[in-house]
C-alpha atoms as a PDB file:
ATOM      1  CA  UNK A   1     -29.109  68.004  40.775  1.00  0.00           C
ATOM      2  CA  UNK A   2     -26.446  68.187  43.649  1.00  0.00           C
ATOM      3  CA  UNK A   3     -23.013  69.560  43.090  1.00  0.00           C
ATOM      4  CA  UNK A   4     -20.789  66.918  44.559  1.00  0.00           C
ATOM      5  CA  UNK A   5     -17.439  68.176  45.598  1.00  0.00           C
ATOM      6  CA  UNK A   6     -14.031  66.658  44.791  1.00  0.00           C
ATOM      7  CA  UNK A   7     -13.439  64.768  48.131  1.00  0.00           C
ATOM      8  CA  UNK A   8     -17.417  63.359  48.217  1.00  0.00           C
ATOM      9  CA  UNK A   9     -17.846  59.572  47.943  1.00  0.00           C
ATOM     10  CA  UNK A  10     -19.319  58.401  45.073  1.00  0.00           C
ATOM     11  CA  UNK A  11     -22.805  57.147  45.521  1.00  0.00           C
ATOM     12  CA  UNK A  12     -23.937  53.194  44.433  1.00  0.00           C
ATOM     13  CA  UNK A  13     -24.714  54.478  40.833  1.00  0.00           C
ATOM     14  CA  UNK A  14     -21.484  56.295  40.046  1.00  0.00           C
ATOM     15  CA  UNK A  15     -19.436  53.503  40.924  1.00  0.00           C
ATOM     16  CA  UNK A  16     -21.531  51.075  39.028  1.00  0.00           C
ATOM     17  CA  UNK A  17     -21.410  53.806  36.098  1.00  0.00           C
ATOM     18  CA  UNK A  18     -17.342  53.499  36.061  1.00  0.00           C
ATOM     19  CA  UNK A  19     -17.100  50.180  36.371  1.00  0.00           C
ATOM     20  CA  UNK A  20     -18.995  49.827  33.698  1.00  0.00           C
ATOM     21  CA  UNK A  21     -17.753  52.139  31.765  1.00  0.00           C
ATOM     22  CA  UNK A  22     -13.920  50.559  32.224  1.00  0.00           C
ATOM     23  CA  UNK A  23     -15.381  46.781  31.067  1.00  0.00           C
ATOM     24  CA  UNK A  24     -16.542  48.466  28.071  1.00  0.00           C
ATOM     25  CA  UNK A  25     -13.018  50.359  27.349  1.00  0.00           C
ATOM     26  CA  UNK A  26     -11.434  46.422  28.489  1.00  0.00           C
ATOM     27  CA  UNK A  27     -13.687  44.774  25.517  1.00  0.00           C
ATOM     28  CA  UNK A  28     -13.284  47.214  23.032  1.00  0.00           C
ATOM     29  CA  UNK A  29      -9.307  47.060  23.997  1.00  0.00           C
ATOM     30  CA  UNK A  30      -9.085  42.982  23.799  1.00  0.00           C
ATOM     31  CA  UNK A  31     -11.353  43.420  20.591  1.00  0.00           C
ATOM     32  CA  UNK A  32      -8.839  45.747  18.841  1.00  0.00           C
ATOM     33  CA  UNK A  33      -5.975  43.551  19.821  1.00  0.00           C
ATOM     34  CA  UNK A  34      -7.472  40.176  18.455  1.00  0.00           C
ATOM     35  CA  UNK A  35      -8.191  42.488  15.000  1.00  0.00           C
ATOM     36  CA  UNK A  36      -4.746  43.206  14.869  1.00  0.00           C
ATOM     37  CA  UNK A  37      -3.823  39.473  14.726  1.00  0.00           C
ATOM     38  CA  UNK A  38      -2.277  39.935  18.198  1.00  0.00           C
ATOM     39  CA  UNK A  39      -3.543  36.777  20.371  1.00  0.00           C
ATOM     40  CA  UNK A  40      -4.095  36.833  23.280  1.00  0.00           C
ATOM     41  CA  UNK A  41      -3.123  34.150  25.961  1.00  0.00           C
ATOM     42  CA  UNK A  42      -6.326  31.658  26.915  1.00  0.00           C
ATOM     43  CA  UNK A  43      -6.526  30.200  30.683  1.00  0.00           C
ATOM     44  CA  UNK A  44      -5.078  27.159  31.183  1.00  0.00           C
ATOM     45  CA  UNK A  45      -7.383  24.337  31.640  1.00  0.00           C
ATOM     46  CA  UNK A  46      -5.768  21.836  34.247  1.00  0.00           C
ATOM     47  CA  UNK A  47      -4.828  19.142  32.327  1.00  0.00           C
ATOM     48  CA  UNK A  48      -6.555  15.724  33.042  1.00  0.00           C
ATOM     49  CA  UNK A  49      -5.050  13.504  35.756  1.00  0.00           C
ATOM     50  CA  UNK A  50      -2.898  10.538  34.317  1.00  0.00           C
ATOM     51  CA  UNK A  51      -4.447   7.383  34.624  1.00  0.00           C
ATOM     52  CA  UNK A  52      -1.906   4.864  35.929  1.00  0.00           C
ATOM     53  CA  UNK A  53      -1.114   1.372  34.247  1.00  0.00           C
ATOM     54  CA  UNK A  54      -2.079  -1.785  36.094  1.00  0.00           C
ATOM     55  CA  UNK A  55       1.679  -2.400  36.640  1.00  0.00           C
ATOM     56  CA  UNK A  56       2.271   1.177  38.398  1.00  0.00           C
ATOM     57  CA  UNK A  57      -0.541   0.638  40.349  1.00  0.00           C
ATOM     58  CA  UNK A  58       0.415  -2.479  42.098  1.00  0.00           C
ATOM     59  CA  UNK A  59       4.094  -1.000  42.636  1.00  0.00           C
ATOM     60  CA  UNK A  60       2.634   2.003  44.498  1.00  0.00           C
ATOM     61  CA  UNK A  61       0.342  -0.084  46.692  1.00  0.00           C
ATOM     62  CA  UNK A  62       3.182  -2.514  47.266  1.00  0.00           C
ATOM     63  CA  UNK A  63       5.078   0.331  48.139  1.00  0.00           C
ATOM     64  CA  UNK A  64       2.285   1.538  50.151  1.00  0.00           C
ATOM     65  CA  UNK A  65       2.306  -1.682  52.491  1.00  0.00           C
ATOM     66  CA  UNK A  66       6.068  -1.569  52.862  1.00  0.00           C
ATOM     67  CA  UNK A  67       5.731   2.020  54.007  1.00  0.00           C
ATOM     68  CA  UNK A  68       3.296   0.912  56.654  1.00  0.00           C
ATOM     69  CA  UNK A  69       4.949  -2.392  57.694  1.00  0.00           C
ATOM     70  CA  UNK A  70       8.172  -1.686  58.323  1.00  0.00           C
ATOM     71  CA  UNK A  71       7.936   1.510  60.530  1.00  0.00           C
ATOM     72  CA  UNK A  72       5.543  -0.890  62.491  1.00  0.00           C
ATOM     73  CA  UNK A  73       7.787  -3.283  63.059  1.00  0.00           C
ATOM     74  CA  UNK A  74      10.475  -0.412  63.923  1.00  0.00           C
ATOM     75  CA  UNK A  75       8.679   1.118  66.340  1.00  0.00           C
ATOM     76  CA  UNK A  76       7.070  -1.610  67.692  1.00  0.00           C
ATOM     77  CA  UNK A  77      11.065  -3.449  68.151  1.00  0.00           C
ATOM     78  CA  UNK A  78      11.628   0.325  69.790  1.00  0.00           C
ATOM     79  CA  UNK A  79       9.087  -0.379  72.304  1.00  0.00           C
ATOM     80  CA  UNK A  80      10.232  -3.957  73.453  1.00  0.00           C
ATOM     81  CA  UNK A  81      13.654  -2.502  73.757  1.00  0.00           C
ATOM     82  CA  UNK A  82      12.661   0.649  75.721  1.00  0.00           C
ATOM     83  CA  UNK A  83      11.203  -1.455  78.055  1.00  0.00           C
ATOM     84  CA  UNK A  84      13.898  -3.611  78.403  1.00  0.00           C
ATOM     85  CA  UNK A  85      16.489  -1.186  78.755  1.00  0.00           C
ATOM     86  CA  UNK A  86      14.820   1.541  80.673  1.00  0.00           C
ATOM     87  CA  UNK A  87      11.320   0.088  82.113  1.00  0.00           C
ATOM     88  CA  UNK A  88       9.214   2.432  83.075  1.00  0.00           C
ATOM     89  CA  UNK A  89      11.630   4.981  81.256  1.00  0.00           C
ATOM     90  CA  UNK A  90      11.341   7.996  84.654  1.00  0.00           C
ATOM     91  CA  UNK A  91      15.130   8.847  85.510  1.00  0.00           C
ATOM     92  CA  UNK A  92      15.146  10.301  81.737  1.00  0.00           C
ATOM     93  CA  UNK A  93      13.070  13.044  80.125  1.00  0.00           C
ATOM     94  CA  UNK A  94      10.296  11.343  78.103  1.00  0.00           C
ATOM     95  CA  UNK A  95      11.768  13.999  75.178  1.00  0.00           C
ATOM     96  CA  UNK A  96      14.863  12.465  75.079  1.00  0.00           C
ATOM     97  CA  UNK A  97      13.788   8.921  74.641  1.00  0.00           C
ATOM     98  CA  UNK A  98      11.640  10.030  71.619  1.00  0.00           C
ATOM     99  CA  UNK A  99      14.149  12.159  70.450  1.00  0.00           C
ATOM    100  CA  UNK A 100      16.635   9.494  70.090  1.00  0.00           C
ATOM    101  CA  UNK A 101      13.937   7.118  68.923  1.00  0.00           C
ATOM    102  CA  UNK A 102      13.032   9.193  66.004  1.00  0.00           C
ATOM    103  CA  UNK A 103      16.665   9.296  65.011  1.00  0.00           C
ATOM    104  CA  UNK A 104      17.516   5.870  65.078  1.00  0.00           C
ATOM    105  CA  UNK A 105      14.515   4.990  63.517  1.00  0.00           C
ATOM    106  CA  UNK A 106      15.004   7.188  60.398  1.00  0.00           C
ATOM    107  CA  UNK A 107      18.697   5.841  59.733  1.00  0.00           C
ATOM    108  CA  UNK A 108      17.667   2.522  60.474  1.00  0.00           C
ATOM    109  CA  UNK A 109      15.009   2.931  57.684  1.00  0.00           C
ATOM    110  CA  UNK A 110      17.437   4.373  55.731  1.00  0.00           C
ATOM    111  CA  UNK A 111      19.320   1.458  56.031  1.00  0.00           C
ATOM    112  CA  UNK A 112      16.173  -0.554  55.280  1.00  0.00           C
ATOM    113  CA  UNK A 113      14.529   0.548  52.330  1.00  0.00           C
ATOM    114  CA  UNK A 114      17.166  -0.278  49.934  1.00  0.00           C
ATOM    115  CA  UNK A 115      17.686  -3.585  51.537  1.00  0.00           C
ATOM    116  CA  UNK A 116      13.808  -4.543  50.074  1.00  0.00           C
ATOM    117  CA  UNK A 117      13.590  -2.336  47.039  1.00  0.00           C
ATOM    118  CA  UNK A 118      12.063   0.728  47.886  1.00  0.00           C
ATOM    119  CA  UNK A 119      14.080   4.307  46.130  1.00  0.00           C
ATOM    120  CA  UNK A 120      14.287   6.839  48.439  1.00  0.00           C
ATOM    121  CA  UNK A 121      14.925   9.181  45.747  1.00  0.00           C
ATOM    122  CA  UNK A 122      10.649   8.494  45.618  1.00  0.00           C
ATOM    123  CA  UNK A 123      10.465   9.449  49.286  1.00  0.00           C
ATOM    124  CA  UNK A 124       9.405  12.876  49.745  1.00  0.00           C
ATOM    125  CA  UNK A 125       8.984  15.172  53.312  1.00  0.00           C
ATOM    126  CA  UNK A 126       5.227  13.868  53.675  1.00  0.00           C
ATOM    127  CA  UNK A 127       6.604  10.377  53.224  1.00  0.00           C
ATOM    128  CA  UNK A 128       9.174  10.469  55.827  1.00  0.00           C
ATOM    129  CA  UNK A 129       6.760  12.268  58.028  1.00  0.00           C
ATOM    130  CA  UNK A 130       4.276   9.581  57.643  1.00  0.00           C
ATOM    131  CA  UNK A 131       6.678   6.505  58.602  1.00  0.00           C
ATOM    132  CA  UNK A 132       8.274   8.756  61.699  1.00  0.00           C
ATOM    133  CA  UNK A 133       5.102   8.999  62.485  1.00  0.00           C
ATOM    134  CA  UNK A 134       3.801   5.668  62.230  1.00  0.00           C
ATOM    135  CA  UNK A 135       7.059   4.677  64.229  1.00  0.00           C
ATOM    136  CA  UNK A 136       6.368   7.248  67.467  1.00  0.00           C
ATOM    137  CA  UNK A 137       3.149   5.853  67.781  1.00  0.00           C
ATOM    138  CA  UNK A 138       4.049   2.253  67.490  1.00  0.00           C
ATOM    139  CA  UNK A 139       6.800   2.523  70.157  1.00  0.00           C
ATOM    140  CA  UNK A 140       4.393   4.463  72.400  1.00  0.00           C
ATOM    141  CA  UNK A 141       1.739   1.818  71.886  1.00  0.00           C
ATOM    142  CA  UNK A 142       3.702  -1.129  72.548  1.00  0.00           C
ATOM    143  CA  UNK A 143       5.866   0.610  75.293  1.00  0.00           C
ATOM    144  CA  UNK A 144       2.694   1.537  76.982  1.00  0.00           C
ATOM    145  CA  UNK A 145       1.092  -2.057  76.584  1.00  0.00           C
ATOM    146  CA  UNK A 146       4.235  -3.505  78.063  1.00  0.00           C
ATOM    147  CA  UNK A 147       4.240  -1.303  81.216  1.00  0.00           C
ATOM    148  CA  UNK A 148       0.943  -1.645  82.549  1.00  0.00           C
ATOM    149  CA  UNK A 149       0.541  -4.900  84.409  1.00  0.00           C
ATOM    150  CA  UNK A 150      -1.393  -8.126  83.052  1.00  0.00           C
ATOM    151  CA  UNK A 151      -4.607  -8.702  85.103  1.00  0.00           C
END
């Protein structure tokens, strides 16, 4: 047998030893406890997703379509004007046109939204990131098309 000094590592089998030995004292502690009448708290189980009615359903994918529409038609009526107002857009910073794109387009669907029905209340960060983003990309899209030249 080897006398193992106070600042030795413990070997493979003397860890395994304490750990064991420290789930034992855990049972025999949460056995004692449940004895006493004491109970202790269980694990929440996630609780089973909420299956929508047929009702809710077509709302959200109503709501769904209007969320996709109208930043289309937003950013696609931000295109036509770009190019009408600035062409090709070069004596200003292509920031600055975006910029000022993304702003008008969130108050004008600001404006929008309660106009057809939609809550904003409903309208989380994620949802006004989508339709901003949907927006930026139809302006660019459109903006594009309309500066290249027809064949």
């Amino acid at each position: 047998m080897s006398k193992k000094t106070k600042g030795a590592k413990k070997g493979f089998w003397e860890r395994a030893k304490d750990s064991a030995a420290q789930q034992q004292a855990l049972a025999e502690r949460e056995k004692a406890t449940k004895q006493k009448g004491v109970a202790t708290a269980a694990p929440s189980k996630p609780s089973p997703p909420v299956e929508k009615t047929p009702e809710e359903r077509k709302k959200l994918y109503k709501g769904g379509i209007i969320k996709t529409m109208v930043p289309a038609i937003v950013g696609a009526a931000a295109g036509f004007i770009s190019f009408s107002t600035m062409g090709d857009g070069t004596e200003y910073p292509w920031f600055s046109i975006m910029v000022f794109v993304l702003i008008f387009s969130y108050y004008a669907q600001r404006i929008v939204y309660p106009l057809i029905g939609l809550d904003l209340k409903e309208f989380g960060k994620k949802d006004w990131f989508y339709v901003e983003f949907i927006t930026i990309d139809f302006w660019l899209v459109v903006w594009t098309l309309l500066l290249n030249p027809s064949l």
